[in-house]
Protein backbone atom coordinates (compact mmCIF):
# COMPACT_ATOMS: atom_id res chain seq x y z
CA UNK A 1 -68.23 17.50 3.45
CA UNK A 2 -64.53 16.66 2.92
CA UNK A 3 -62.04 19.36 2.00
CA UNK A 4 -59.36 17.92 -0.04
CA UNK A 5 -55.89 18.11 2.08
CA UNK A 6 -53.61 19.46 -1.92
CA UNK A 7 -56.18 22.58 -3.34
CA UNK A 8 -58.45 23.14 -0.60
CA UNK A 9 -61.25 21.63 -2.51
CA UNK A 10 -64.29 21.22 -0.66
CA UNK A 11 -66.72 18.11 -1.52
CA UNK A 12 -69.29 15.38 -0.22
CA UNK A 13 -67.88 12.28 1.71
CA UNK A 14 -69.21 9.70 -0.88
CA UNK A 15 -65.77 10.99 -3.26
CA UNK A 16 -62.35 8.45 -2.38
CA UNK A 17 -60.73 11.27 -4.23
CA UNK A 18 -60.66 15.14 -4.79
CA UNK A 19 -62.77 16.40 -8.20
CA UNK A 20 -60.47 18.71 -8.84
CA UNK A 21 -56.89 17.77 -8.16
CA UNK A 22 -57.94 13.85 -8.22
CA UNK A 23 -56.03 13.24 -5.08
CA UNK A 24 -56.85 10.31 -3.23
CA UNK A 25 -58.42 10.65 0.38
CA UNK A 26 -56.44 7.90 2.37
CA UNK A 27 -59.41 8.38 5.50
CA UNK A 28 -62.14 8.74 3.03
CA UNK A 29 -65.13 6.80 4.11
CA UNK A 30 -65.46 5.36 0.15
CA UNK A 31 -61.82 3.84 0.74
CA UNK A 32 -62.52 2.25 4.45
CA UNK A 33 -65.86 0.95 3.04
CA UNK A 34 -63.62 -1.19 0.47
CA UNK A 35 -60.86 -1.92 2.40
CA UNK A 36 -63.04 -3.28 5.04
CA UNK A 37 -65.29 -4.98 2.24
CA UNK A 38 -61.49 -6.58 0.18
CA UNK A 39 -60.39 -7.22 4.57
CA UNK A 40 -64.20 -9.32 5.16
CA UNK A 41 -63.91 -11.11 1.51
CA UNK A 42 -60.11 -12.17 2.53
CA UNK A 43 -60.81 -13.40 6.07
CA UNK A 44 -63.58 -15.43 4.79
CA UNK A 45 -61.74 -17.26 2.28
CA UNK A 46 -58.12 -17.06 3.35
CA UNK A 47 -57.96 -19.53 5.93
CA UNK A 48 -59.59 -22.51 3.36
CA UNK A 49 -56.66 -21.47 0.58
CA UNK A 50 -54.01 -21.60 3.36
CA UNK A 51 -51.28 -24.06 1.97
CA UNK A 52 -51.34 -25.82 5.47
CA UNK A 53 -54.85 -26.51 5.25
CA UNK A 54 -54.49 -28.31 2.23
CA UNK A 55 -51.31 -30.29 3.34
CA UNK A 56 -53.10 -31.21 6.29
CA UNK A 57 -55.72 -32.25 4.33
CA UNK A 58 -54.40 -34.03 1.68
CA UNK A 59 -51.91 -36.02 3.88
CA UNK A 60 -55.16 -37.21 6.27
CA UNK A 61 -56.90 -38.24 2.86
CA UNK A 62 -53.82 -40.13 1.67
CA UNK A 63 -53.79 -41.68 5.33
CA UNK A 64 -57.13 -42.88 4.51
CA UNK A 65 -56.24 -44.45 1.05
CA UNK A 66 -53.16 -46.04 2.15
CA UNK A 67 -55.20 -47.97 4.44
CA UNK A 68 -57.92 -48.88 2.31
CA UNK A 69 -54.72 -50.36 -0.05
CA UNK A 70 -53.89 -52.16 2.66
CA UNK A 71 -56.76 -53.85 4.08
CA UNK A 72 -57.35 -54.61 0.31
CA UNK A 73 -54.48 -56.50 -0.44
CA UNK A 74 -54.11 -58.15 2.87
CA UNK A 75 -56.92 -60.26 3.48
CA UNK A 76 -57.43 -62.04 6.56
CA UNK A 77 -59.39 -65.09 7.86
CA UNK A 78 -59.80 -66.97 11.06
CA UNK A 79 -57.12 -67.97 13.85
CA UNK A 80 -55.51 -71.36 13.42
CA UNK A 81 -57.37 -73.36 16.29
CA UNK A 82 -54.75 -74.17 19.32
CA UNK A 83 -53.30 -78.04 18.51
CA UNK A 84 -53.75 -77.63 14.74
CA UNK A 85 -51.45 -79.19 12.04
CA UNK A 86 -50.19 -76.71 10.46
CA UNK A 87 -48.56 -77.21 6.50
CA UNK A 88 -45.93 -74.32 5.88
CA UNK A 89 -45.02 -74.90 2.53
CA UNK A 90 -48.94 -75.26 1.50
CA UNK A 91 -50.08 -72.61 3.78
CA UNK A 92 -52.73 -74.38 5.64
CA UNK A 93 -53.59 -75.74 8.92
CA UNK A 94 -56.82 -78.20 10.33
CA UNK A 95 -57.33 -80.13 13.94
CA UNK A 96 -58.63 -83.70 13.85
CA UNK A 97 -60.07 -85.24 17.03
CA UNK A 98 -57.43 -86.23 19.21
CA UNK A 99 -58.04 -89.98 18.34
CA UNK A 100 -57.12 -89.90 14.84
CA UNK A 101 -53.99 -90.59 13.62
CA UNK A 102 -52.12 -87.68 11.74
CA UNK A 103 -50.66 -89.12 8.53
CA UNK A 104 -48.17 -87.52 6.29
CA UNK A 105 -45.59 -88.54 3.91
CA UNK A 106 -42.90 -89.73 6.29
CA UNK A 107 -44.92 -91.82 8.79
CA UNK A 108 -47.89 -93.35 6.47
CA UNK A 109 -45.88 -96.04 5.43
CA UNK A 110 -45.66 -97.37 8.78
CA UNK A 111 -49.05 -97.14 9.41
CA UNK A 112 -49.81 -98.59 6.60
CA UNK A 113 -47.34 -101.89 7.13
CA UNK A 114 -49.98 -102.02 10.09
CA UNK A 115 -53.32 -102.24 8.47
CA UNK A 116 -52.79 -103.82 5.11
CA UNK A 117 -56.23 -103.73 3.24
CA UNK A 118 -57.79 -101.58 6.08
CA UNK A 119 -55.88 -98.46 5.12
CA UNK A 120 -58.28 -96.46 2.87
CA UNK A 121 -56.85 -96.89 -0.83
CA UNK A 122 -56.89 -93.35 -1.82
CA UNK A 123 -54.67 -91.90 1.34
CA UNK A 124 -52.10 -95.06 0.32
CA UNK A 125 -52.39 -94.45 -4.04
CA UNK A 126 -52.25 -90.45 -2.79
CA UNK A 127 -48.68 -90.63 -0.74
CA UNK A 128 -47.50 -92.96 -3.11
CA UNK A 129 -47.80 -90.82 -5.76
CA UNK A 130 -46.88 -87.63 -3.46
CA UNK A 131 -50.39 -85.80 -4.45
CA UNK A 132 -51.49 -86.32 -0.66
CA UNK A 133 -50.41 -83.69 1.85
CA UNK A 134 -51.71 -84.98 5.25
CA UNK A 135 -54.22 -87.21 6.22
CA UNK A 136 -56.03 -87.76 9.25
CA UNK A 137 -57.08 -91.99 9.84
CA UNK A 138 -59.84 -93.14 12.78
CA UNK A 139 -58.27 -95.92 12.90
CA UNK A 140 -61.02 -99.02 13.55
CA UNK A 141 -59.47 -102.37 14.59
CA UNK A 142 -62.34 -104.91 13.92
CA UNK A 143 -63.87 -102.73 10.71
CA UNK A 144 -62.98 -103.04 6.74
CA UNK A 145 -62.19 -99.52 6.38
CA UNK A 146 -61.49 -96.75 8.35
CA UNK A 147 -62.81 -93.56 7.86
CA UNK A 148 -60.22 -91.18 6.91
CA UNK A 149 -60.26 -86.89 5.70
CA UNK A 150 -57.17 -86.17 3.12
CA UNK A 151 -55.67 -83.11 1.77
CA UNK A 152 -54.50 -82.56 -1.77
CA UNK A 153 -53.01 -79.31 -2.59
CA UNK A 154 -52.63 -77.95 -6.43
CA UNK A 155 -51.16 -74.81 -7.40
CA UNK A 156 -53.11 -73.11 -9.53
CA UNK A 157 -55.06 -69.60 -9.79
CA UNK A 158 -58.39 -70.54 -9.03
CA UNK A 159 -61.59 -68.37 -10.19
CA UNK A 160 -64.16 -66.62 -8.10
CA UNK A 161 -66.67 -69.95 -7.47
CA UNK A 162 -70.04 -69.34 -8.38
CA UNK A 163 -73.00 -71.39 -9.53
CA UNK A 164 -71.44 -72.15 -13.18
CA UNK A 165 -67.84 -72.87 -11.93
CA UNK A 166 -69.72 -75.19 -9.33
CA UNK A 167 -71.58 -76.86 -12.15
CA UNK A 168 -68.05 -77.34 -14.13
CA UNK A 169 -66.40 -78.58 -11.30
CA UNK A 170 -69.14 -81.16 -10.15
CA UNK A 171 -68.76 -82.22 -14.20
CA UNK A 172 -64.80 -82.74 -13.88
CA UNK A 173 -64.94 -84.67 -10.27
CA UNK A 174 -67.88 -87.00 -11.90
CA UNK A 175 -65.73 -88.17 -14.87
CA UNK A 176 -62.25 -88.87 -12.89
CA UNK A 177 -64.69 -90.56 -9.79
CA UNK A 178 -66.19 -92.62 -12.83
CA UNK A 179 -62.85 -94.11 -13.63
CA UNK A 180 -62.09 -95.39 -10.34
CA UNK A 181 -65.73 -96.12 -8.99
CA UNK A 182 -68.87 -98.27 -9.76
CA UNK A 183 -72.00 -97.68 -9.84
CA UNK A 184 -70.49 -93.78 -9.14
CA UNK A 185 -73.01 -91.32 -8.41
CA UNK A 186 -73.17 -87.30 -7.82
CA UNK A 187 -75.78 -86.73 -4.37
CA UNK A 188 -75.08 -83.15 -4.02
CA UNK A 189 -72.92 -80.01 -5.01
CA UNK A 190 -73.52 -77.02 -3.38
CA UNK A 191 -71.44 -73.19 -2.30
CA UNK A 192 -70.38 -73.54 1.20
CA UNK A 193 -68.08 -71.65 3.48
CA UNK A 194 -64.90 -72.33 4.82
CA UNK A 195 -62.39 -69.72 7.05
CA UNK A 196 -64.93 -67.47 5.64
CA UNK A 197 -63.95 -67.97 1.77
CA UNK A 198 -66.49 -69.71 -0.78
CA UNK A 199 -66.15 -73.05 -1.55
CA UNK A 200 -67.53 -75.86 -3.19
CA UNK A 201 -68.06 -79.34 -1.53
CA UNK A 202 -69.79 -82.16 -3.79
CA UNK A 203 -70.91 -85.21 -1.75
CA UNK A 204 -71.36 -88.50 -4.07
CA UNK A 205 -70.71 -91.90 -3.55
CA UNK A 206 -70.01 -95.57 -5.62
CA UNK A 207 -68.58 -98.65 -5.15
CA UNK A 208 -64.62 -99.27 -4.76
CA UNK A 209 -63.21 -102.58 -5.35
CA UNK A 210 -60.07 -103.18 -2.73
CA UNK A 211 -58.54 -106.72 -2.04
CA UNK A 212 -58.41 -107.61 1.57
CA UNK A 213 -56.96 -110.22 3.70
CA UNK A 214 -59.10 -113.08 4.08
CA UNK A 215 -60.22 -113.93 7.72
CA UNK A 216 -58.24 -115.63 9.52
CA UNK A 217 -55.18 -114.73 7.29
CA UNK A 218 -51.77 -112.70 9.33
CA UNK A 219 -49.73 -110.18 7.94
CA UNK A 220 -50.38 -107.28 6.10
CA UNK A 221 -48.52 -107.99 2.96
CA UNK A 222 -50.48 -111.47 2.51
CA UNK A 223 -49.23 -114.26 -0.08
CA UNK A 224 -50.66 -115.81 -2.67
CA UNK A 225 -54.29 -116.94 -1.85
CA UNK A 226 -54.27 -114.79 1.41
CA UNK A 227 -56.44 -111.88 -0.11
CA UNK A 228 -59.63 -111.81 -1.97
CA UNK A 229 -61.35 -109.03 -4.35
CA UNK A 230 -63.85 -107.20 -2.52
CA UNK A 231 -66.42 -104.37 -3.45
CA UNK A 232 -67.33 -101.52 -0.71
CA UNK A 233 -70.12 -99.20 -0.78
CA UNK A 234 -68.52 -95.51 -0.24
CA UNK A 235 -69.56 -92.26 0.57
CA UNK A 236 -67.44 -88.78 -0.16
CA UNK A 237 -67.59 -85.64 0.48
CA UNK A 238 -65.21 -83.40 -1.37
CA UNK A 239 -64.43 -79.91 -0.38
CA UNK A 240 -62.75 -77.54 -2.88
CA UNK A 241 -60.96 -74.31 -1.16
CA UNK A 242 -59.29 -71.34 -2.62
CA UNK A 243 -56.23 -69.82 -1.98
CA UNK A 244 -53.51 -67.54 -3.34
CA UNK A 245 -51.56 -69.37 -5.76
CA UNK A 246 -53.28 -73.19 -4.59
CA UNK A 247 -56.20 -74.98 -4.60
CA UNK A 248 -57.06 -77.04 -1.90
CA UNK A 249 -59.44 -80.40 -1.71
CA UNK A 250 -60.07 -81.53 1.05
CA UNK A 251 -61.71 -85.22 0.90
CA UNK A 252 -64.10 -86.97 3.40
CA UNK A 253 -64.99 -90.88 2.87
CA UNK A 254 -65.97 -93.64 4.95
CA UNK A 255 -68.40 -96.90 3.91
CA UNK A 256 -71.93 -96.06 3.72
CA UNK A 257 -73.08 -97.62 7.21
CA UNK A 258 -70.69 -96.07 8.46
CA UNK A 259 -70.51 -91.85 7.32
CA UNK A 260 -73.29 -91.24 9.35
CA UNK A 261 -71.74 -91.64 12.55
CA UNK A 262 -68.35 -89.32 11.32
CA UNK A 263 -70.58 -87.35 9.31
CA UNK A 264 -69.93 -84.37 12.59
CA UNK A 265 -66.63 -85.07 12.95
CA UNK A 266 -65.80 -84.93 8.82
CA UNK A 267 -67.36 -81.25 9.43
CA UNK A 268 -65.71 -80.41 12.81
CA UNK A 269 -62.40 -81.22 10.99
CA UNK A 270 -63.52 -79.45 7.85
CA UNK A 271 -64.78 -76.49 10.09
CA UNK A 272 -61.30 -75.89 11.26
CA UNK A 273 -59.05 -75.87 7.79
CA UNK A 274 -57.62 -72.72 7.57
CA UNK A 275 -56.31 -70.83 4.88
CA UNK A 276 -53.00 -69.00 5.95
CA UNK A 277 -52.40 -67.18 2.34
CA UNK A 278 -55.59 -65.70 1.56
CA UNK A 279 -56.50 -65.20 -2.07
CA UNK A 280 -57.46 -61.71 -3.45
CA UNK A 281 -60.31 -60.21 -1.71
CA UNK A 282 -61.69 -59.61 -5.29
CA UNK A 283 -61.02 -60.92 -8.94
CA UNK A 284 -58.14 -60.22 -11.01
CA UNK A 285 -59.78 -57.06 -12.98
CA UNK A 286 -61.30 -55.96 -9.91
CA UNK A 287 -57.78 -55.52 -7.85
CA UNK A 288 -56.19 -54.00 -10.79
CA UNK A 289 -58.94 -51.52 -10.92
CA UNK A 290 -59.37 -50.79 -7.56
CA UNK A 291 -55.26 -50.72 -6.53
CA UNK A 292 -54.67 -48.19 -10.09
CA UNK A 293 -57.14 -45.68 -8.82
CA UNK A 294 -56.31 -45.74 -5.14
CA UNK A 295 -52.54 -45.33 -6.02
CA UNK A 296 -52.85 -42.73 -8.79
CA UNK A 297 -55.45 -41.09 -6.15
CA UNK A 298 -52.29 -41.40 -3.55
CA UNK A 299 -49.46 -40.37 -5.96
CA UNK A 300 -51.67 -36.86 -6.90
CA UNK A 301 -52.39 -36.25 -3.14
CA UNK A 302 -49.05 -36.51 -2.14
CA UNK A 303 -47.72 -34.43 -5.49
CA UNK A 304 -50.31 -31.89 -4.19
CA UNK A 305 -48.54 -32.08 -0.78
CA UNK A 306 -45.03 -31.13 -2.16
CA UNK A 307 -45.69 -28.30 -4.44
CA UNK A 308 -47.71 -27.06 -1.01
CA UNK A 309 -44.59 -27.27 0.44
CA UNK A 310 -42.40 -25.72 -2.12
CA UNK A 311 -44.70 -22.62 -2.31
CA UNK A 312 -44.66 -22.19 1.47
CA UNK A 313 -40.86 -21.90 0.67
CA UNK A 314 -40.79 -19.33 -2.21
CA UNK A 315 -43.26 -17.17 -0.71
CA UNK A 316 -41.59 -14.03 0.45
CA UNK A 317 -44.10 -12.28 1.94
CA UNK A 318 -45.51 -13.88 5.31
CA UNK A 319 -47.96 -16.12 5.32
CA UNK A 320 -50.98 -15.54 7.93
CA UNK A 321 -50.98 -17.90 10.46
CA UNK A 322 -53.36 -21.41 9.81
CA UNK A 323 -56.94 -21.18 11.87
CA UNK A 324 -57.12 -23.11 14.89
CA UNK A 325 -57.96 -26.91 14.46
């Protein structure tokens, strides 16, 4: 029984207040039932709504998301092998055996005074014309040709390759190789890799007509009746690489007797071309999805963060302190 503490009113303990004078028991065992029920039902869920929780929470998540922006827009390939030429304003670099001969628009010229009609036609028409980039020559002192690997650089935005772009491309590269070769003919197009991007390499192969010095003719330059027209059996390989903002093709030739014994070096040099502006890990529609969301996701964390931090500062009663991590 309780007896009420105002009129003396005597009642059962299950009352919070007197039935007579309605005054409320502060001891009654009604009232420390519910303040120790409202003290359970506030430990249990004040430490998850404490504003440093969330802040803590939201600034790890952003942590996250600001890395997965990064690592999305900052694509990486493979390390430049040690001894490469390296091409700053085209972003690329590639090692050729030490044996070849580097070739680029300042020294081919010289090279070229050298071996007349024995310096492959397309490196000479592709410096001439300031298409070509660098070129790397085995140079071959009692041959026709000598096998060369040439890089020609055009800036454009180029698609994601798949299987149709490969088909359109292999069309294109037939009907320009058709003007400048007989008897032209596609072997093989196919998706490869290269520095870990996809790329396209078509290998064909046709006749080019060159005129060469006749034997027993000096000079490279050769007057009139010291040259004659002749027609050499070719094989190519051509290797087209993305990149951001560029395209890159990379070309392989050498006569037919001859590709098979460069055919591992033509790879070895293709094997190390790297790419040192990677284009975008995914297409255009992609990125713009994927950057939108992570940076609205960012921007509403970080709001979240702020008005965290302006309540903790306009709260005037004190705030418990956060659980232990």
């Amino acid at each position: 029984m309780t007896t009420c503490p105002k009129c003396g009113n005597e009642q059962p303990d299950v009352f919070s207040q007197c039935q007579k004078c309605r005054f409320i028991f502060p001891s009654s065992p009604a009232n420390q039932t519910k303040r120790f029920a409202r003290s359970a039902t506030s430990s249990a869920s004040g430490p998850l709504a404490h504003p440093a929780v969330v802040i803590l929470g939201a600034l790890f998540v952003s942590i996250l998301l600001g890395f997965a922006l990064w690592w999305l827009n900052s694509p990486e390939g493979l390390p430049p092998l040690e001894g490469s030429y390296e091409n700053a304003a085209n972003r690329f670099s590639m090692l050729a055996p030490p044996d070849w001969v580097v070739l680029t628009s300042e020294n081919y010229q010289e090279l070229f005074d050298k071996m007349g009609s024995r310096f492959p036609k397309m490196l000479r028409d592709g410096f001439s014309a300031q298409q070509t980039e660098v070129g790397f020559i085995k140079v071959l002192e009692n041959a026709d040709f000598s096998p060369s690997v040439n890089v020609v650089v055009m800036k454009t935005e180029m698609p994601e390759l798949n299987e149709e772009q490969l088909a359109e491309g292999a069309k294109v590269l037939s009907e320009g190789f058709r003007r400048m070769l007989d008897n032209y003919r596609m072997e093989r197009s196919e998706l490869i890799t290269v520095d870990e991007l996809t790329s396209a390499q078509f290998t064909s192969r046709g006749s080019l007509k060159m005129r060469v010095e006749r034997a027993g003719t000096e000079g490279s330059s050769g007057g009139s009746g010291s040259s004659e027209l002749r027609s050499f059996e070719m094989q190519f390989a051509q290797t087209l690489v993305p990149g951001k903002g560029r395209a890159y093709i990379i070309t392989s030739s050498a006569l037919i007797d001859q590709y098979p014994e460069y055919r591992k070096r033509f790879d070895g040099i293709l094997d190390s071309f790297r790419v040192l502006q990677r284009p975008s890990r995914f297409g255009s529609i992609t990125m713009g999805a994927l950057n939108g969301g992570l940076a609205s996701a960012m921007a509403y964390l970080l709001f979240t963060v702020l008005m965290q931090i302006v309540g903790l500062f306009k709260n005037e009663e004190p705030l418990p302190a956060p659980p232990p991590l």
